[in-house]
PDB file of N, CA and C in Angstrom:
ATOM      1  N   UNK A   1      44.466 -33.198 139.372  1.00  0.00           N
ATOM      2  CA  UNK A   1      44.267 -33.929 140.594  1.00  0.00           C
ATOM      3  C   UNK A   1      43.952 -32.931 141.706  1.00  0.00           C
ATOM      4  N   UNK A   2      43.206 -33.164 142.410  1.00  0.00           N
ATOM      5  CA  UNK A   2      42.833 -32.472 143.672  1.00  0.00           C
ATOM      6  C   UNK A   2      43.449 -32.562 145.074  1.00  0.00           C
ATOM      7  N   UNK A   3      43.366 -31.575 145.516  1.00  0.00           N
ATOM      8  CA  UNK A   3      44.167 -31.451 146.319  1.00  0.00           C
ATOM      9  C   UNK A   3      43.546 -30.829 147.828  1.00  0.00           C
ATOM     10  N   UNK A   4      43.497 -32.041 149.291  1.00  0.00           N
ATOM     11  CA  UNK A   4      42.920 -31.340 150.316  1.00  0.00           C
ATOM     12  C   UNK A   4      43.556 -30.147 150.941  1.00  0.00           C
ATOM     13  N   UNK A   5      42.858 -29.956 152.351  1.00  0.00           N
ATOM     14  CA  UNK A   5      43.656 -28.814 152.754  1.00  0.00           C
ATOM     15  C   UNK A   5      44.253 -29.687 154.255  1.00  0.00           C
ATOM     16  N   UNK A   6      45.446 -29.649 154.725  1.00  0.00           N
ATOM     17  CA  UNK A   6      45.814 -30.300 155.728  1.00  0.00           C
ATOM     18  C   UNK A   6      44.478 -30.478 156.853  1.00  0.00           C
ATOM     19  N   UNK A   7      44.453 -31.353 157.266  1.00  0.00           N
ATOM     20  CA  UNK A   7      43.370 -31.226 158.596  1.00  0.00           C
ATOM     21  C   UNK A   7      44.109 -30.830 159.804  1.00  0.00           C
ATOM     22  N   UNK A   8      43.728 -29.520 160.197  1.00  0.00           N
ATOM     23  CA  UNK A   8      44.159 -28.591 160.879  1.00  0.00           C
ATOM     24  C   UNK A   8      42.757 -28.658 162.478  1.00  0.00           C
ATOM     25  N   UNK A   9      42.681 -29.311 163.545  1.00  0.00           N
ATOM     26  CA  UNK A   9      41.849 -29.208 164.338  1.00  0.00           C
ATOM     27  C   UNK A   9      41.376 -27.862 165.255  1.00  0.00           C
ATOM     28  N   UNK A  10      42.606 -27.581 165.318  1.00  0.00           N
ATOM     29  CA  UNK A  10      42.914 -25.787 166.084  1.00  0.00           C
ATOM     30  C   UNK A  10      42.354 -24.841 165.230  1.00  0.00           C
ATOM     31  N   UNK A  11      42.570 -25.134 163.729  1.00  0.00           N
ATOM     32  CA  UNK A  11      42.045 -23.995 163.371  1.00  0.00           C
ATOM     33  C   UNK A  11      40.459 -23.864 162.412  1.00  0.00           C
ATOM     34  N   UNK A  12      40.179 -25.321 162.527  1.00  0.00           N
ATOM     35  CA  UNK A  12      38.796 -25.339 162.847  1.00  0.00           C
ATOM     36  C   UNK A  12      38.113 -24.672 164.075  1.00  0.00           C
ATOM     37  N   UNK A  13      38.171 -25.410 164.916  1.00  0.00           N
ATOM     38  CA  UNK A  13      37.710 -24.869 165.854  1.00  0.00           C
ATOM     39  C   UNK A  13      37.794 -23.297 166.092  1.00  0.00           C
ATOM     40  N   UNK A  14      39.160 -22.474 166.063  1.00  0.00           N
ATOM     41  CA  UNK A  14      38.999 -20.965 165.880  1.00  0.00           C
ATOM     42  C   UNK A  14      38.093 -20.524 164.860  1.00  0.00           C
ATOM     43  N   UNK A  15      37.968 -21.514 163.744  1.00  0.00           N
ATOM     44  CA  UNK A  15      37.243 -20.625 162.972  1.00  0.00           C
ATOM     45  C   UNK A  15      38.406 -20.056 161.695  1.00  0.00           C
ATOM     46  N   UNK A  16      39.292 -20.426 161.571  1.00  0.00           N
ATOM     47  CA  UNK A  16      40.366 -19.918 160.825  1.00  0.00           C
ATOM     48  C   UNK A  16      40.313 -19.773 159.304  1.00  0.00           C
ATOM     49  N   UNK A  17      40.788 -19.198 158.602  1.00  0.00           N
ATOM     50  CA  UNK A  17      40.754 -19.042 157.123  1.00  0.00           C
ATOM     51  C   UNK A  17      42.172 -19.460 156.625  1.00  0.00           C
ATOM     52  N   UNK A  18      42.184 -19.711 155.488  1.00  0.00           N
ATOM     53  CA  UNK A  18      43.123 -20.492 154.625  1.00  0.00           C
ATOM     54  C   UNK A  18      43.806 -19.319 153.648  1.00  0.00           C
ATOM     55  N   UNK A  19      42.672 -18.490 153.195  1.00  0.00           N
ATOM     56  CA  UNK A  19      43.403 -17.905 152.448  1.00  0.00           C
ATOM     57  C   UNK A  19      42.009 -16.394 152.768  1.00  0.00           C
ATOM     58  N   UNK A  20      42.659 -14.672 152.620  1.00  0.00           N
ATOM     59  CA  UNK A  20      42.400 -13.702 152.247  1.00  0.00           C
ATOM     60  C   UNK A  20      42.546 -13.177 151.411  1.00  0.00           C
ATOM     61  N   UNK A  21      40.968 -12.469 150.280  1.00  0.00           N
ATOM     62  CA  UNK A  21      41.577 -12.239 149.569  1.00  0.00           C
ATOM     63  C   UNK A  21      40.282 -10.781 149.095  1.00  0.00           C
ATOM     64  N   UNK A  22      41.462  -9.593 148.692  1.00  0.00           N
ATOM     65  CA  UNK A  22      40.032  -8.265 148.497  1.00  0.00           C
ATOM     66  C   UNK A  22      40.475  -8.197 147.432  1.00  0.00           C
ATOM     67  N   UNK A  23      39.071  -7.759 146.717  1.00  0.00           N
ATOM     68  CA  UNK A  23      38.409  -7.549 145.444  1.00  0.00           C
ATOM     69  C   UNK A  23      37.596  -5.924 145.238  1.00  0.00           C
ATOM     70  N   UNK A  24      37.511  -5.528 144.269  1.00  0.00           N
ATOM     71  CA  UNK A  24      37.216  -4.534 143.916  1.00  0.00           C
ATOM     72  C   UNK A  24      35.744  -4.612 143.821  1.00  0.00           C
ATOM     73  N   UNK A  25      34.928  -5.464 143.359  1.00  0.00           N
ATOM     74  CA  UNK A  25      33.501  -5.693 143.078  1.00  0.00           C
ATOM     75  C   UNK A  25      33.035  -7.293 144.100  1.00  0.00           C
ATOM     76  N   UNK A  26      33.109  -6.954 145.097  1.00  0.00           N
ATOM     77  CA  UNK A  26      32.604  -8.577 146.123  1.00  0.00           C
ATOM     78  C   UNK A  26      31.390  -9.130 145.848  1.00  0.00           C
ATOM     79  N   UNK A  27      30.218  -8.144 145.832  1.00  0.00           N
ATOM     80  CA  UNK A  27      28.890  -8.926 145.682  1.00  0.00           C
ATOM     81  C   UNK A  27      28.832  -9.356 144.312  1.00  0.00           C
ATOM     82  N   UNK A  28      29.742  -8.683 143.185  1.00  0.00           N
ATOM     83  CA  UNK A  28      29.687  -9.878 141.911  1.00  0.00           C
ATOM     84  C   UNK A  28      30.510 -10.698 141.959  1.00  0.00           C
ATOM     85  N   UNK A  29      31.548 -10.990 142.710  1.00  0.00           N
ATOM     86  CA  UNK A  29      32.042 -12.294 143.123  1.00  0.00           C
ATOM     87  C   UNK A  29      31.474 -13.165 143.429  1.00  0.00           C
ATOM     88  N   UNK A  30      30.692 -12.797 144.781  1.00  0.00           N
ATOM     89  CA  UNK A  30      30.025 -14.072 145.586  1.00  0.00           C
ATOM     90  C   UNK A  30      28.761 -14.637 144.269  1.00  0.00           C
ATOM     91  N   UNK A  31      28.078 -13.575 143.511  1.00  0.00           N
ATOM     92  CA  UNK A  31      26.936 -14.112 142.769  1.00  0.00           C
ATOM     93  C   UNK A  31      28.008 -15.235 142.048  1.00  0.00           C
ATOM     94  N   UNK A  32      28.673 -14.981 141.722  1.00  0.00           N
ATOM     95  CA  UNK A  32      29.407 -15.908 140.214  1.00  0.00           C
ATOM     96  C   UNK A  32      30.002 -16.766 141.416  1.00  0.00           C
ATOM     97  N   UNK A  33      30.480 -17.362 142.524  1.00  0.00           N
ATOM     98  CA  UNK A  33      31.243 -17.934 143.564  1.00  0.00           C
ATOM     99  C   UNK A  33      29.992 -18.722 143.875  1.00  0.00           C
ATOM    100  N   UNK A  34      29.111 -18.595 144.422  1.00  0.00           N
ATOM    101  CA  UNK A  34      27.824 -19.030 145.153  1.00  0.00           C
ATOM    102  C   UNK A  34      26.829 -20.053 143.734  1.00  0.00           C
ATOM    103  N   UNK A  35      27.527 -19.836 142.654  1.00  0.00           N
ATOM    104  CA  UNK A  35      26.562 -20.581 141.835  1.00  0.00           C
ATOM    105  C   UNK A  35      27.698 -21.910 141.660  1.00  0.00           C
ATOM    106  N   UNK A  36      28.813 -22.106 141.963  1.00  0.00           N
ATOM    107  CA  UNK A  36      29.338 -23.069 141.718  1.00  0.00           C
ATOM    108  C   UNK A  36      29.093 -24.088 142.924  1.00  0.00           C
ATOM    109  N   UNK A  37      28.766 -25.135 141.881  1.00  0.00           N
ATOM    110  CA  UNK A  37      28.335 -26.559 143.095  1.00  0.00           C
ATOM    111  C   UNK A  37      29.085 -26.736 144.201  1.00  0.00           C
ATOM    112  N   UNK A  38      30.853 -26.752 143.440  1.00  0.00           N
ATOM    113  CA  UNK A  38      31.686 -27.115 144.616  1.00  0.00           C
ATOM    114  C   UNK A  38      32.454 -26.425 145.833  1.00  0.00           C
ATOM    115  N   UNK A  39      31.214 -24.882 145.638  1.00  0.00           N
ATOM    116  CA  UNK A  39      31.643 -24.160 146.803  1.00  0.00           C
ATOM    117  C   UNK A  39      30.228 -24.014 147.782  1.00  0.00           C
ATOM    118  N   UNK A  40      30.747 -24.213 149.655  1.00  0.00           N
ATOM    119  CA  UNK A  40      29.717 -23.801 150.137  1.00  0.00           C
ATOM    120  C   UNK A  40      29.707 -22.468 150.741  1.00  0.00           C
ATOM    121  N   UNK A  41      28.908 -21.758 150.480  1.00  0.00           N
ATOM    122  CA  UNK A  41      29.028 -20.633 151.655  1.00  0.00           C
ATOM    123  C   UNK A  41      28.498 -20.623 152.837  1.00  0.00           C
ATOM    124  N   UNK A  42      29.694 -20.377 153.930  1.00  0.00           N
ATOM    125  CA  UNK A  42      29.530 -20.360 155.298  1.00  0.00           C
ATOM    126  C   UNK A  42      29.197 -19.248 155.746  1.00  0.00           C
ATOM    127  N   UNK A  43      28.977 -18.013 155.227  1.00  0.00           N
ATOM    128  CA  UNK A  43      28.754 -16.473 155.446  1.00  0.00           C
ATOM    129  C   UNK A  43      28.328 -15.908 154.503  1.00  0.00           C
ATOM    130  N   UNK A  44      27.711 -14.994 153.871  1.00  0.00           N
ATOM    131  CA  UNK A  44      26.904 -14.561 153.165  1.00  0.00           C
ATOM    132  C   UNK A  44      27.694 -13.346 153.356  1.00  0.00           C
ATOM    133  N   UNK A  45      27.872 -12.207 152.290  1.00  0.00           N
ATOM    134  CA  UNK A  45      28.617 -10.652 152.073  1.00  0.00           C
ATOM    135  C   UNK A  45      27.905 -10.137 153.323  1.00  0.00           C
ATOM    136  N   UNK A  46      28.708  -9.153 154.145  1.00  0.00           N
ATOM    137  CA  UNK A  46      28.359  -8.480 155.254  1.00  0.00           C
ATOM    138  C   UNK A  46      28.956  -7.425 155.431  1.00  0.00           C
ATOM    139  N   UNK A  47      29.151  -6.640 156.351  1.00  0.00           N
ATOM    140  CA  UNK A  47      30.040  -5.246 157.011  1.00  0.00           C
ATOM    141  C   UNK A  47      30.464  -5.714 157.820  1.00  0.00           C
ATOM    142  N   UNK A  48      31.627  -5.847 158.009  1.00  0.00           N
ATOM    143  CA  UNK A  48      32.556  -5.748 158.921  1.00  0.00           C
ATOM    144  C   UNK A  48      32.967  -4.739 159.333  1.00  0.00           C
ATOM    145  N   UNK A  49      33.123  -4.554 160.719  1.00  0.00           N
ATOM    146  CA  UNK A  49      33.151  -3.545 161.988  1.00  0.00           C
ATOM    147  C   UNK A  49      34.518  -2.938 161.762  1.00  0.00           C
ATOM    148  N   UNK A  50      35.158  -3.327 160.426  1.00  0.00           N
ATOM    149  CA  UNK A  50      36.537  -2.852 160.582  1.00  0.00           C
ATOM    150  C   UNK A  50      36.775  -2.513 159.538  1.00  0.00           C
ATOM    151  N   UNK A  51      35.110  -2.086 158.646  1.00  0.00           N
ATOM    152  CA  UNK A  51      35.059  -1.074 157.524  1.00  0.00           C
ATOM    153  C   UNK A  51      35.630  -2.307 155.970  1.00  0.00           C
ATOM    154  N   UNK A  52      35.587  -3.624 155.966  1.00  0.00           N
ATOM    155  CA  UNK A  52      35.578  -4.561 155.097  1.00  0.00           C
ATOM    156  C   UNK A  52      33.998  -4.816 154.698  1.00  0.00           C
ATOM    157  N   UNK A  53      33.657  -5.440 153.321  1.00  0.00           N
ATOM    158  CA  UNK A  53      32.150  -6.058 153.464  1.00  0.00           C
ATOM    159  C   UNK A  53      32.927  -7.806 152.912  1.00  0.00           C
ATOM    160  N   UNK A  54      32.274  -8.830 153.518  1.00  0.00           N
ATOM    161  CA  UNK A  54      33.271  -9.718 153.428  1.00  0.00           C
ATOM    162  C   UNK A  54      32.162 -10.789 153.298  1.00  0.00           C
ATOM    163  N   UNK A  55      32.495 -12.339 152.365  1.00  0.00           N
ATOM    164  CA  UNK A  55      32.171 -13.274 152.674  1.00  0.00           C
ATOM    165  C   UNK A  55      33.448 -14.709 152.240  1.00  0.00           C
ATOM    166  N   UNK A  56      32.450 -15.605 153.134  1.00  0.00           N
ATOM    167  CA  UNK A  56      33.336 -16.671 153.601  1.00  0.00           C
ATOM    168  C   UNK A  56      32.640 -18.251 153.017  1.00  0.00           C
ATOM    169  N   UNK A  57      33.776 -18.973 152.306  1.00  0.00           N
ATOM    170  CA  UNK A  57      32.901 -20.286 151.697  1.00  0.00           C
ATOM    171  C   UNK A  57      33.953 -21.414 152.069  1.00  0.00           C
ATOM    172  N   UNK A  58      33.574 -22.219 151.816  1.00  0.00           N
ATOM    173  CA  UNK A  58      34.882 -23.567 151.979  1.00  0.00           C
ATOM    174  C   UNK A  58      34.546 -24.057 150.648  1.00  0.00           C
ATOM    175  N   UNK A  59      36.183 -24.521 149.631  1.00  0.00           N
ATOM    176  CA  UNK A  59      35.361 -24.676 148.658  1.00  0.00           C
ATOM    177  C   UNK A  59      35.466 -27.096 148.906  1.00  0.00           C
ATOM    178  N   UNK A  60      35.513 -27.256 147.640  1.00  0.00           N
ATOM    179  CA  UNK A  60      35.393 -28.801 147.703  1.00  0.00           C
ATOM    180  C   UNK A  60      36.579 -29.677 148.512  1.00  0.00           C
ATOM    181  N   UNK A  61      37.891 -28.780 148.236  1.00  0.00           N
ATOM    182  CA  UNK A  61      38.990 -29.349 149.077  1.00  0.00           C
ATOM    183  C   UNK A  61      39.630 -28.734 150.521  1.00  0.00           C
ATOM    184  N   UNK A  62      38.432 -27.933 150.716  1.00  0.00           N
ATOM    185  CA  UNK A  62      38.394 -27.800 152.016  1.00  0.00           C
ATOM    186  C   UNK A  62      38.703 -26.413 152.541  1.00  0.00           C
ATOM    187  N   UNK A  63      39.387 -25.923 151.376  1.00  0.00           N
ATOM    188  CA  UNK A  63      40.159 -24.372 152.504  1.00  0.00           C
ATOM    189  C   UNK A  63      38.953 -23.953 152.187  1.00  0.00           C
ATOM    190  N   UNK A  64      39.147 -22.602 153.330  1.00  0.00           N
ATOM    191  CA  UNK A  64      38.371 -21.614 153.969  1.00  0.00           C
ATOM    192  C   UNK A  64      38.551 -20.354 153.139  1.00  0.00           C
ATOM    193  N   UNK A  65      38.041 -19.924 152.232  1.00  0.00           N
ATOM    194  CA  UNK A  65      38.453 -18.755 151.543  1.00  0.00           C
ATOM    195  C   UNK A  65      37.485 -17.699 151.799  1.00  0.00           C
ATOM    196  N   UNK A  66      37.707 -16.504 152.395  1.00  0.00           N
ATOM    197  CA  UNK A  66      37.632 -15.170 151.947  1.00  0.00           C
ATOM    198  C   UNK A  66      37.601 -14.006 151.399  1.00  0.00           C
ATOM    199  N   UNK A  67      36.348 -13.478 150.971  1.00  0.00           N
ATOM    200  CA  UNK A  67      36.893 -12.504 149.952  1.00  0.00           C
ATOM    201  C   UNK A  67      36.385 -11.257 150.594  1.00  0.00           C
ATOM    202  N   UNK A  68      36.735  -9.748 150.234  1.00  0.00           N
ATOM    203  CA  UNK A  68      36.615  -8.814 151.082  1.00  0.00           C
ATOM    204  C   UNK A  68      37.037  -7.242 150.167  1.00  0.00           C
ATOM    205  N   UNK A  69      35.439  -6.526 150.638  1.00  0.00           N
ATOM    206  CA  UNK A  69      35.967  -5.038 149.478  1.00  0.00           C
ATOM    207  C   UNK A  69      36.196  -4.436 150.629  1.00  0.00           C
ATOM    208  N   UNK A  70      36.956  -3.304 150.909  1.00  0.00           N
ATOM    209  CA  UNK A  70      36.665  -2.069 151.506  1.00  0.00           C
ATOM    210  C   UNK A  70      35.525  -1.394 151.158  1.00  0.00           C
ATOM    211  N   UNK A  71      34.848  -1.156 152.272  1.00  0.00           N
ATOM    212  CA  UNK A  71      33.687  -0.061 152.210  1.00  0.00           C
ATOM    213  C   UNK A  71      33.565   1.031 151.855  1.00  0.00           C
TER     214      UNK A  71
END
């Protein structure tokens, strides 16, 4: 059974994440992450200014997940 993520309005609006999470290999994450139907990606792998390369998807029940290598 599936399960949403509370509807949280505040932290929509911030922009908030549900869950963080770093990985050793990110851009073969997101390839294998990005092919599943029931995830969207809201961010595409990037650099982050704080030395992370990171991307961001919501999957079908709503949380905000993150994944993130060190550079």
């Amino acid at each position: 059974m599936a399960t949403s993520a509370p509807d949280d309005p505040g932290a929509h609006q911030r922009g908030a994440w549900n869950v963080y999470i770093e990985t050793d290999d990110v851009l073969s994450l997101f390839i294998e992450v990005s092919r599943r139907p029931e995830i969207q990606v809201i961010r595409a792998p990037s650099p982050q200014p704080y030395g992370q390369i990171e991307f961001e998807v919501i999957h079908l029940n709503r949380y905000v997940l993150v994944f993130a290598q060190p550079m």
